[in-house]
C-alpha atoms as a PDB file:
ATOM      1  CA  UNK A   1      75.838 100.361  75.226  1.00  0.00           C
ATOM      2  CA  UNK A   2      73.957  97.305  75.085  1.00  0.00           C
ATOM      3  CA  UNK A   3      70.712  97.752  77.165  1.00  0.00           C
ATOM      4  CA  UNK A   4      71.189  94.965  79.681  1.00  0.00           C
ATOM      5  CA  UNK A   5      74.087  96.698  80.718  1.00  0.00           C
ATOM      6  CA  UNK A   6      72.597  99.916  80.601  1.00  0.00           C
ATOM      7  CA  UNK A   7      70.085  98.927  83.537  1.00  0.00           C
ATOM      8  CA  UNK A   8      72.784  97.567  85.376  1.00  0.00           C
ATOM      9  CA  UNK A   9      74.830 100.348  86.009  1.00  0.00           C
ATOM     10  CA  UNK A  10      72.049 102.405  86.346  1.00  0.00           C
ATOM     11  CA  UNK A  11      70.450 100.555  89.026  1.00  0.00           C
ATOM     12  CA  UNK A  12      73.940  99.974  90.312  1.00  0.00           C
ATOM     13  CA  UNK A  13      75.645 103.555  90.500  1.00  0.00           C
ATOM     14  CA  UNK A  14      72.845 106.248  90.907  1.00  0.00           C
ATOM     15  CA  UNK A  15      69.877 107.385  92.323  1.00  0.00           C
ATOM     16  CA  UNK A  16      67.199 109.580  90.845  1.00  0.00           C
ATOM     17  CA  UNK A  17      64.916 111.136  93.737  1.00  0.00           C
ATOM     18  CA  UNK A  18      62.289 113.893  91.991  1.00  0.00           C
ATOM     19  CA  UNK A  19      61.284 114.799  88.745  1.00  0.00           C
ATOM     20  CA  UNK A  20      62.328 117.543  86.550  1.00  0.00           C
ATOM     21  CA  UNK A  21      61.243 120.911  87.930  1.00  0.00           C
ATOM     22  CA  UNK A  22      61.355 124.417  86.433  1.00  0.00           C
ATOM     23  CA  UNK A  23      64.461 125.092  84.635  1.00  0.00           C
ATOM     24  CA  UNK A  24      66.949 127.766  87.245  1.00  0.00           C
ATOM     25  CA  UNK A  25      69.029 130.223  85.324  1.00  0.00           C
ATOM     26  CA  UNK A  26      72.383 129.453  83.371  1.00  0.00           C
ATOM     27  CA  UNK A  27      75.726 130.184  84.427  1.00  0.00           C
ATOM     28  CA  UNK A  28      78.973 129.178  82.644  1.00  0.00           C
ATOM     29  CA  UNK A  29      80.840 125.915  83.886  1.00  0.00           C
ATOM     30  CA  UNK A  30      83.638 126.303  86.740  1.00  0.00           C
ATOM     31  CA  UNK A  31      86.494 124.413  86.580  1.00  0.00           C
ATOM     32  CA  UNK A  32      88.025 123.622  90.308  1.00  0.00           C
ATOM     33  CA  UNK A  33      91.392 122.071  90.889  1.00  0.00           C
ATOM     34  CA  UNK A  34      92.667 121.362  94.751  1.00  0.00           C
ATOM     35  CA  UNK A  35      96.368 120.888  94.789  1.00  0.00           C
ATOM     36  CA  UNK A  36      95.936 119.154  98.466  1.00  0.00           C
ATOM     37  CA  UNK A  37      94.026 116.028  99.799  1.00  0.00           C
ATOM     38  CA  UNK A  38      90.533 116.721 100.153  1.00  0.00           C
ATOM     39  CA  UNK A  39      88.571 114.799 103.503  1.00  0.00           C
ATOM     40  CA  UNK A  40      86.123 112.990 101.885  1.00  0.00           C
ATOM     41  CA  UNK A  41      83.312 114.620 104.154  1.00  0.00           C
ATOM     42  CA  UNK A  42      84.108 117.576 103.475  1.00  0.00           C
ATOM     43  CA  UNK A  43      84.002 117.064  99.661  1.00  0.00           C
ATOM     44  CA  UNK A  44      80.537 115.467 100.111  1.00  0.00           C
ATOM     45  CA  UNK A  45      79.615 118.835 101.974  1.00  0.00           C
ATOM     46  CA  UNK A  46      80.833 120.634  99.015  1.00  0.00           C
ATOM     47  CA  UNK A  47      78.822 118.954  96.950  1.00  0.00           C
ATOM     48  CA  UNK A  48      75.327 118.726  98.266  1.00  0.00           C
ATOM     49  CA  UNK A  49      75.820 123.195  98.770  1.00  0.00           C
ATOM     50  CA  UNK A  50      76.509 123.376  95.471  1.00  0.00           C
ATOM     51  CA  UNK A  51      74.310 120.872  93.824  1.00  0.00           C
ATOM     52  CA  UNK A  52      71.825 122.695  96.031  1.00  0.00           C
ATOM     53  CA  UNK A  53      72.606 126.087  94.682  1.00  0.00           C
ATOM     54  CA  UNK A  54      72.703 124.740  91.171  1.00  0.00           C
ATOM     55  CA  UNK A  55      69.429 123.387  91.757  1.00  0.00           C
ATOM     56  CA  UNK A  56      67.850 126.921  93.096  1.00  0.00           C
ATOM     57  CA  UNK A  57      69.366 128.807  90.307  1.00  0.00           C
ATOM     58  CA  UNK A  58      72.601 130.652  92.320  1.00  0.00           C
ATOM     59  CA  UNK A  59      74.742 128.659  91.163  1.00  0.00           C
ATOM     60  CA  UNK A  60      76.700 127.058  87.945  1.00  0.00           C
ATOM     61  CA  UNK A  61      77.692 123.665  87.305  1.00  0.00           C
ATOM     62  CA  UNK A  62      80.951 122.487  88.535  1.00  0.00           C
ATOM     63  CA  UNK A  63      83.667 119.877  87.674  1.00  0.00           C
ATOM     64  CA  UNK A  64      86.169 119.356  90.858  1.00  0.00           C
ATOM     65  CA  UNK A  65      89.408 117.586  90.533  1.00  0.00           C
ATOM     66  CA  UNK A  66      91.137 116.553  93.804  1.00  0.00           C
ATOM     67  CA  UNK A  67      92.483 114.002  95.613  1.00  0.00           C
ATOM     68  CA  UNK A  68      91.544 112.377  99.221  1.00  0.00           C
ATOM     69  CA  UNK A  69      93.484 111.007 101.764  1.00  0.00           C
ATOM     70  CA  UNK A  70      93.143 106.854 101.685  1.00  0.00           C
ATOM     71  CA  UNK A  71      89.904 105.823 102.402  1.00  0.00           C
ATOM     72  CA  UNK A  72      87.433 103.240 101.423  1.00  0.00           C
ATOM     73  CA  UNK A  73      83.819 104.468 100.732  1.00  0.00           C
ATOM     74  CA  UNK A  74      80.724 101.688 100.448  1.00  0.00           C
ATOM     75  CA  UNK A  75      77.875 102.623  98.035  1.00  0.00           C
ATOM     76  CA  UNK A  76      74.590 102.488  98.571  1.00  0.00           C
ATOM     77  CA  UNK A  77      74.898  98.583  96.526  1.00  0.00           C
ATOM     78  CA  UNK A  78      77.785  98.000  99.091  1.00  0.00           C
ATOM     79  CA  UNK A  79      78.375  94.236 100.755  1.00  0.00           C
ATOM     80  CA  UNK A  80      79.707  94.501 104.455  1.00  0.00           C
ATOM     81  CA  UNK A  81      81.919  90.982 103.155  1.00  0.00           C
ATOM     82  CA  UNK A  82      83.420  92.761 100.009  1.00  0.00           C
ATOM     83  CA  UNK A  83      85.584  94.933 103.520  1.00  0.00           C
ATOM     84  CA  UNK A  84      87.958  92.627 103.536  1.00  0.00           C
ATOM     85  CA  UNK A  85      90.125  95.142 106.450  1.00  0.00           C
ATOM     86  CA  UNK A  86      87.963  97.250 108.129  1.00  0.00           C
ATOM     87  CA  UNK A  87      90.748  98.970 110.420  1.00  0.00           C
ATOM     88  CA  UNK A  88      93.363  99.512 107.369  1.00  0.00           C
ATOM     89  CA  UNK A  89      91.720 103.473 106.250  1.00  0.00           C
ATOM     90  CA  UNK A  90      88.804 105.310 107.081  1.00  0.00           C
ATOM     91  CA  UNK A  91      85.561 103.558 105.803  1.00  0.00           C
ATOM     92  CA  UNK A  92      82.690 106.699 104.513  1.00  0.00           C
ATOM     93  CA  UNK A  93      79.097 105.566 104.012  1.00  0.00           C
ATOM     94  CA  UNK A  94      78.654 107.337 100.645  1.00  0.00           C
ATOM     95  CA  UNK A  95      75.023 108.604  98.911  1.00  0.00           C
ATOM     96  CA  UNK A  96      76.491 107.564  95.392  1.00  0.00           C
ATOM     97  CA  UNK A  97      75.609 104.103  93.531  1.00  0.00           C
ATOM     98  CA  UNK A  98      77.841 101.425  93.329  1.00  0.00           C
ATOM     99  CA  UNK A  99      79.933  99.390  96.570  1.00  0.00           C
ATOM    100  CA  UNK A 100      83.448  99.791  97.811  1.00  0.00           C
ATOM    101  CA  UNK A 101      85.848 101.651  96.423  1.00  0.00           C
ATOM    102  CA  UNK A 102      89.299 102.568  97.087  1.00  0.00           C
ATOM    103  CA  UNK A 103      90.402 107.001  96.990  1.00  0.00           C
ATOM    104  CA  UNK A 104      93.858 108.070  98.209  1.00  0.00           C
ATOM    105  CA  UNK A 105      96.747 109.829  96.950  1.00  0.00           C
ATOM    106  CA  UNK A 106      97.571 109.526  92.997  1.00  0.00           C
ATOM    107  CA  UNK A 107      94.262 108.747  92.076  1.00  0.00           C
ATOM    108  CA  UNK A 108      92.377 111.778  90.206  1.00  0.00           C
ATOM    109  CA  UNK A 109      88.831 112.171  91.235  1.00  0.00           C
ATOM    110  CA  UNK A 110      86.465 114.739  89.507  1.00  0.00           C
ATOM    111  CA  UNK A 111      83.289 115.394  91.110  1.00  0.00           C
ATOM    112  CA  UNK A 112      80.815 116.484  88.164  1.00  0.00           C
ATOM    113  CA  UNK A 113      78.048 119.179  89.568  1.00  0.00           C
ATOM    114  CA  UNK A 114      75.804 119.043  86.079  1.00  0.00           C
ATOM    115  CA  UNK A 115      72.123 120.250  85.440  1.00  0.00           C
ATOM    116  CA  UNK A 116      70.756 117.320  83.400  1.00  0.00           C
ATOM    117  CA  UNK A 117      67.430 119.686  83.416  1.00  0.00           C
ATOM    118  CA  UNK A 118      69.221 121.806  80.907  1.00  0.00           C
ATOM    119  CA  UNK A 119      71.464 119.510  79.703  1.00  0.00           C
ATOM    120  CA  UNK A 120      68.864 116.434  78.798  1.00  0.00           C
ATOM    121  CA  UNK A 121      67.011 114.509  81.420  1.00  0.00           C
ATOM    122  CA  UNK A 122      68.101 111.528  80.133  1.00  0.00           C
ATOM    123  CA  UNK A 123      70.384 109.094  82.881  1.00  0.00           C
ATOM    124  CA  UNK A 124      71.508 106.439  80.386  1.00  0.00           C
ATOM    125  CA  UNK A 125      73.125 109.044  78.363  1.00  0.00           C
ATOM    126  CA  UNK A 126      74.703 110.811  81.161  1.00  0.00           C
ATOM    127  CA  UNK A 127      76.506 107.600  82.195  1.00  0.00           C
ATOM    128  CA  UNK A 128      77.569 106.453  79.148  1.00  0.00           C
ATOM    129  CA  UNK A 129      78.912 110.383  78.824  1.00  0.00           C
ATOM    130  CA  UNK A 130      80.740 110.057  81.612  1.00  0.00           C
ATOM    131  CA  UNK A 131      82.708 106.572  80.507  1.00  0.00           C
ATOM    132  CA  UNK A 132      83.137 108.179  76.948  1.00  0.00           C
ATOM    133  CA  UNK A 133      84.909 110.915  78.870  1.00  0.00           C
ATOM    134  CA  UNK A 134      87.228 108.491  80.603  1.00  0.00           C
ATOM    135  CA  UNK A 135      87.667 106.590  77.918  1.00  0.00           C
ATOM    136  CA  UNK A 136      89.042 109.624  76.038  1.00  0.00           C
ATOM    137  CA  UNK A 137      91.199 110.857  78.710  1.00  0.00           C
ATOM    138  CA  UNK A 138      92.838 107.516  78.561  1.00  0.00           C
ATOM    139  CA  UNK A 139      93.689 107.541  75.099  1.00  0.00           C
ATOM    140  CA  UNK A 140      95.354 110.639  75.179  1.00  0.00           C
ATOM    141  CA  UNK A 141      97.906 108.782  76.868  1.00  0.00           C
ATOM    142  CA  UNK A 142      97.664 105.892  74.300  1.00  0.00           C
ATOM    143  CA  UNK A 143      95.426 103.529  76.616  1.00  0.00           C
ATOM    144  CA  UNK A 144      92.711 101.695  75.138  1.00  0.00           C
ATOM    145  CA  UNK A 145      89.740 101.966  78.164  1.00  0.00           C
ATOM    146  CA  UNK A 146      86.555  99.688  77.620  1.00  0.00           C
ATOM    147  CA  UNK A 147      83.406  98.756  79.053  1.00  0.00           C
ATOM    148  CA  UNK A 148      82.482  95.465  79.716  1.00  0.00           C
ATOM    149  CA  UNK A 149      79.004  94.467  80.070  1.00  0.00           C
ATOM    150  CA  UNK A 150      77.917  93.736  84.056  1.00  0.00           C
ATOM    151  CA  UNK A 151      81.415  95.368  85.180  1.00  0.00           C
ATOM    152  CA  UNK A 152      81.207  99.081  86.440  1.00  0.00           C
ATOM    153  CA  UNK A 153      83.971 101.260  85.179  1.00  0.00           C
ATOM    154  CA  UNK A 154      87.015 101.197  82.364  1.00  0.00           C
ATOM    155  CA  UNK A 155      88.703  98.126  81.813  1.00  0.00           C
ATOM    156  CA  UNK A 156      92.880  98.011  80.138  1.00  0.00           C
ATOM    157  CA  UNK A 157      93.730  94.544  78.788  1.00  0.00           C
ATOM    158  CA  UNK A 158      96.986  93.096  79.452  1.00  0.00           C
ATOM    159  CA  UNK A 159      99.396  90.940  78.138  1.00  0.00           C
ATOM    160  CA  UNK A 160      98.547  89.446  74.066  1.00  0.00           C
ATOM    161  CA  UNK A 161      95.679  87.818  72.953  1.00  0.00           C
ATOM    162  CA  UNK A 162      95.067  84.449  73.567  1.00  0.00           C
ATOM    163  CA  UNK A 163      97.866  84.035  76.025  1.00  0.00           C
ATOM    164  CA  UNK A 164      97.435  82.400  79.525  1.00  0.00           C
ATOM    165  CA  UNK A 165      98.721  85.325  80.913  1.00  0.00           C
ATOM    166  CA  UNK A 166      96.213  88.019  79.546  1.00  0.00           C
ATOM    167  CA  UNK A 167      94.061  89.620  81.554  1.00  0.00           C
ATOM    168  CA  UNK A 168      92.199  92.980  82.615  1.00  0.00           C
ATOM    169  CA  UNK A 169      92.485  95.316  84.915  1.00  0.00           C
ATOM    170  CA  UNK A 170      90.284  98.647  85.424  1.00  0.00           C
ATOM    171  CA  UNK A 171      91.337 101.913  85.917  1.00  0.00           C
ATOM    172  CA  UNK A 172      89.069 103.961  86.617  1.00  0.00           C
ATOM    173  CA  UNK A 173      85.668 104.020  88.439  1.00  0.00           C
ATOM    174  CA  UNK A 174      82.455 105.772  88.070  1.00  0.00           C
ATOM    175  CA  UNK A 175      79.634 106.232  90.979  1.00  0.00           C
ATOM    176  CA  UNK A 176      76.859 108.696  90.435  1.00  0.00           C
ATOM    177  CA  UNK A 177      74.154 109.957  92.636  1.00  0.00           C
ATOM    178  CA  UNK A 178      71.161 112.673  90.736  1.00  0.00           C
ATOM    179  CA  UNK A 179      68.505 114.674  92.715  1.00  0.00           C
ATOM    180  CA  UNK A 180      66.307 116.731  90.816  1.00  0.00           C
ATOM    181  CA  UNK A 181      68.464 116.272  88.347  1.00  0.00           C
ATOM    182  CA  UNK A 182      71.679 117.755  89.316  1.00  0.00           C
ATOM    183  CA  UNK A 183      74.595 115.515  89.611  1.00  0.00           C
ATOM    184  CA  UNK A 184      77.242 115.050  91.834  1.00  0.00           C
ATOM    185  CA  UNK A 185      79.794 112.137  92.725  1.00  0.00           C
ATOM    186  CA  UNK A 186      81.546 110.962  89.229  1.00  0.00           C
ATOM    187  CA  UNK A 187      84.533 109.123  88.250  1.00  0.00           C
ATOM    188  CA  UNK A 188      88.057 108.270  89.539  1.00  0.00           C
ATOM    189  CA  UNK A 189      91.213 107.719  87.193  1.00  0.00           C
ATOM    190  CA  UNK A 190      94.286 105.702  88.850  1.00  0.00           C
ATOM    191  CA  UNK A 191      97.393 107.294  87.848  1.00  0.00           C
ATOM    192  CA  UNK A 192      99.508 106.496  90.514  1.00  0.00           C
ATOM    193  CA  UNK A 193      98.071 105.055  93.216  1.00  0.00           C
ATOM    194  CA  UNK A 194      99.411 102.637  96.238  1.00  0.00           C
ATOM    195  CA  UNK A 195      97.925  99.592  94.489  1.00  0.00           C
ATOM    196  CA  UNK A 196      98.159  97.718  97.136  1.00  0.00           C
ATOM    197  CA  UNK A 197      95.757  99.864  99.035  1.00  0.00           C
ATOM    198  CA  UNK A 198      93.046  98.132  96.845  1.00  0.00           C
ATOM    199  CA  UNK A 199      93.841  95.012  98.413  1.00  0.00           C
ATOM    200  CA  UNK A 200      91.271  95.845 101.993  1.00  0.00           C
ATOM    201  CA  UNK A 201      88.013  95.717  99.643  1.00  0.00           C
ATOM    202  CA  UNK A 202      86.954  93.377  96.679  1.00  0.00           C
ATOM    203  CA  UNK A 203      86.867  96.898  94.534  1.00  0.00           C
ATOM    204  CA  UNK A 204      83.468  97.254  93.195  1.00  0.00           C
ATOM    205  CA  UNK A 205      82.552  93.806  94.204  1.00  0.00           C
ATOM    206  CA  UNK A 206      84.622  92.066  91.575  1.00  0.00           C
ATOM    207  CA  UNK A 207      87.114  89.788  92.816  1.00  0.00           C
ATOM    208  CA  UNK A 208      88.035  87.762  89.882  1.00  0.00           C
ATOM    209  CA  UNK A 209      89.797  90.528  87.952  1.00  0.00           C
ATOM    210  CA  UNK A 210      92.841  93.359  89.032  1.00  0.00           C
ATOM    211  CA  UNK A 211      93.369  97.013  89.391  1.00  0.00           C
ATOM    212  CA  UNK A 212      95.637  98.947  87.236  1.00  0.00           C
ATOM    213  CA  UNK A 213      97.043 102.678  86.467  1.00  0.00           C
ATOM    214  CA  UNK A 214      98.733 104.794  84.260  1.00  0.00           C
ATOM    215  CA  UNK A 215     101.867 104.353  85.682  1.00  0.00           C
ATOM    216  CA  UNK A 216     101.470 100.570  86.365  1.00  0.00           C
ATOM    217  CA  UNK A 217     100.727 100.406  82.602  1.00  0.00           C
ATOM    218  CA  UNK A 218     104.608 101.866  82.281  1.00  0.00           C
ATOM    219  CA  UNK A 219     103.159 105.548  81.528  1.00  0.00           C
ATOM    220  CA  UNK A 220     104.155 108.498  83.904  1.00  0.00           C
ATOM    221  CA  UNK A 221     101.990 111.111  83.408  1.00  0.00           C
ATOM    222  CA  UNK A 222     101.715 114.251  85.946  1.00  0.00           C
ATOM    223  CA  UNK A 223      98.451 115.124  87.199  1.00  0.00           C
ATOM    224  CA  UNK A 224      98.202 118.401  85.614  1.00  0.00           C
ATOM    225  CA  UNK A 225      98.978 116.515  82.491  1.00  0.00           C
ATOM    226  CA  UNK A 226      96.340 114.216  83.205  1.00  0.00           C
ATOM    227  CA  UNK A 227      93.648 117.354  84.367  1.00  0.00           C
ATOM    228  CA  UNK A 228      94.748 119.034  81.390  1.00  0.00           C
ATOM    229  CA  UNK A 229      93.823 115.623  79.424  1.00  0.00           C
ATOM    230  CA  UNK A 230      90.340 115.334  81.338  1.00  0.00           C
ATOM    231  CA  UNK A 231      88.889 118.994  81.025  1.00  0.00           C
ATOM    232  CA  UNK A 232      89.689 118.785  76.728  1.00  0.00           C
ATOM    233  CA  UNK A 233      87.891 115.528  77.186  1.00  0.00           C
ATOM    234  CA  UNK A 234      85.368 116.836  78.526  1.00  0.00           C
ATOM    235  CA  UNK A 235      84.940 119.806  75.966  1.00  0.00           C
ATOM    236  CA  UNK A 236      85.003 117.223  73.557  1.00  0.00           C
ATOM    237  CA  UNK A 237      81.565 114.696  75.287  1.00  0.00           C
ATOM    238  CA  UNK A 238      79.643 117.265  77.168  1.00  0.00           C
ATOM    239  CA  UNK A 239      80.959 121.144  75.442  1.00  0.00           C
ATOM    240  CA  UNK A 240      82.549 123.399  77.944  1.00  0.00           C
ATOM    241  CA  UNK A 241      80.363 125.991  79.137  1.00  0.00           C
ATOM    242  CA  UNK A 242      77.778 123.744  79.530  1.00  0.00           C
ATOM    243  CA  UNK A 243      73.646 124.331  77.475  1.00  0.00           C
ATOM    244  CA  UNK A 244      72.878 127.415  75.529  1.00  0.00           C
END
């Protein structure tokens, strides 16, 4: 990742509050699936006890795949004009980097609980894990995803090369927030979201380019097919049961 971009999302998605401390005993990584919508404040209270407990040692890391009802959420990067309707969902002041995004109903988020104390203290790296890990899941379905340099997320290109007509849409977002080194927050995959929900923010404050998903892109995945897709992914960037 080119290091201009690096700082960007960086700066843009996450915050680091303390130093490493004392490394807490290991536990094997949990795997968590909800088969309903998820309030978003309730997920964030799920979080912060178990990033907590992770923290003190209690605890093991934990990836969470749901789904929320719609709702917008506004990073801590967020512009007030980038809500273009403020009455359409439920708007959530959120802790994670990054401005406003779009959850709701056939979109996949997974909430990633690691302990970068044990796993490397090292931010850049965890980020650029975490798109890797998209990035994969998407190509098991035979989608190309890609960074692009000053634009938070995965990117899809459509349409040929060259033509007037190309463009690119993302996919999937990623919004991070670290303290004392435990994560929480993570990334969101579109498989078959209301796209026109999208259309009440300027998604991550970019208005110049679209929104896509798996089944937009003529694919029709199910979501255990794409969870199934994200936790070998996962093996595959970060290992499963998480340091030795």
């Amino acid at each position: 990742m080119p290091a201009t971009q690096s700082s960007a999302l960086i700066k843009d998605m996450m915050t680091v509050l303390e130093p490493p401390a004392a490394l807490p005993a290991t536990f094997p990584l949990e795997w968590r699936i909800s088969d309903t919508p998820v309030p978003y404040l309730e997920a964030v209270a799920v979080m912060e006890q178990r990033a907590a407990a992770i923290r003190a040692g209690t605890a093991g890391e934990l990836v969470w795949l749901l789904e929320h009802p719609a709702l917008y959420t506004a990073g801590t990067s967020a512009d007030p004009a980038e809500l273009v309707d403020a009455e359409r969902f439920p708007v959530h002041s959120s802790g994670r980097g990054g401005r406003y995004t779009y959850h709701g109903p056939g979109q996949r988020v997974a909430y990633v609980m690691l302990d970068l104390k044990q796993r490397g203290p090292d931010v850049r790296r965890y980020v650029a894990n975490l798109e890797d890990w998209v990035i994969r899941t998407l190509g098991q379905f035979s989608v190309i995803g890609e960074r692009r340099e000053g634009r938070v997320g995965i990117w899809v290109r459509r349409g040929a090369p060259h033509s007037p007509l190309a463009r690119e849409d993302k996919i999937a977002a990623i919004g991070v927030r670290i303290r004392k080194w435990v994560t929480f927050h993570g990334v969101s995959i579109n498989v078959e979201p209301e796209l026109s929900h999208f259309d009440g923010i300027i998604p991550c404050g970019i208005s110049e380019h679209g929104v896509t998903s798996l089944w937009d892109l003529g694919l029709t995945p199910s979501m255990p097919e794409v969870d199934n897709a994200l936790r070998s992914s996962f093996e595959a960037v970060f290992g499963d049961t998480g340091p030795s």
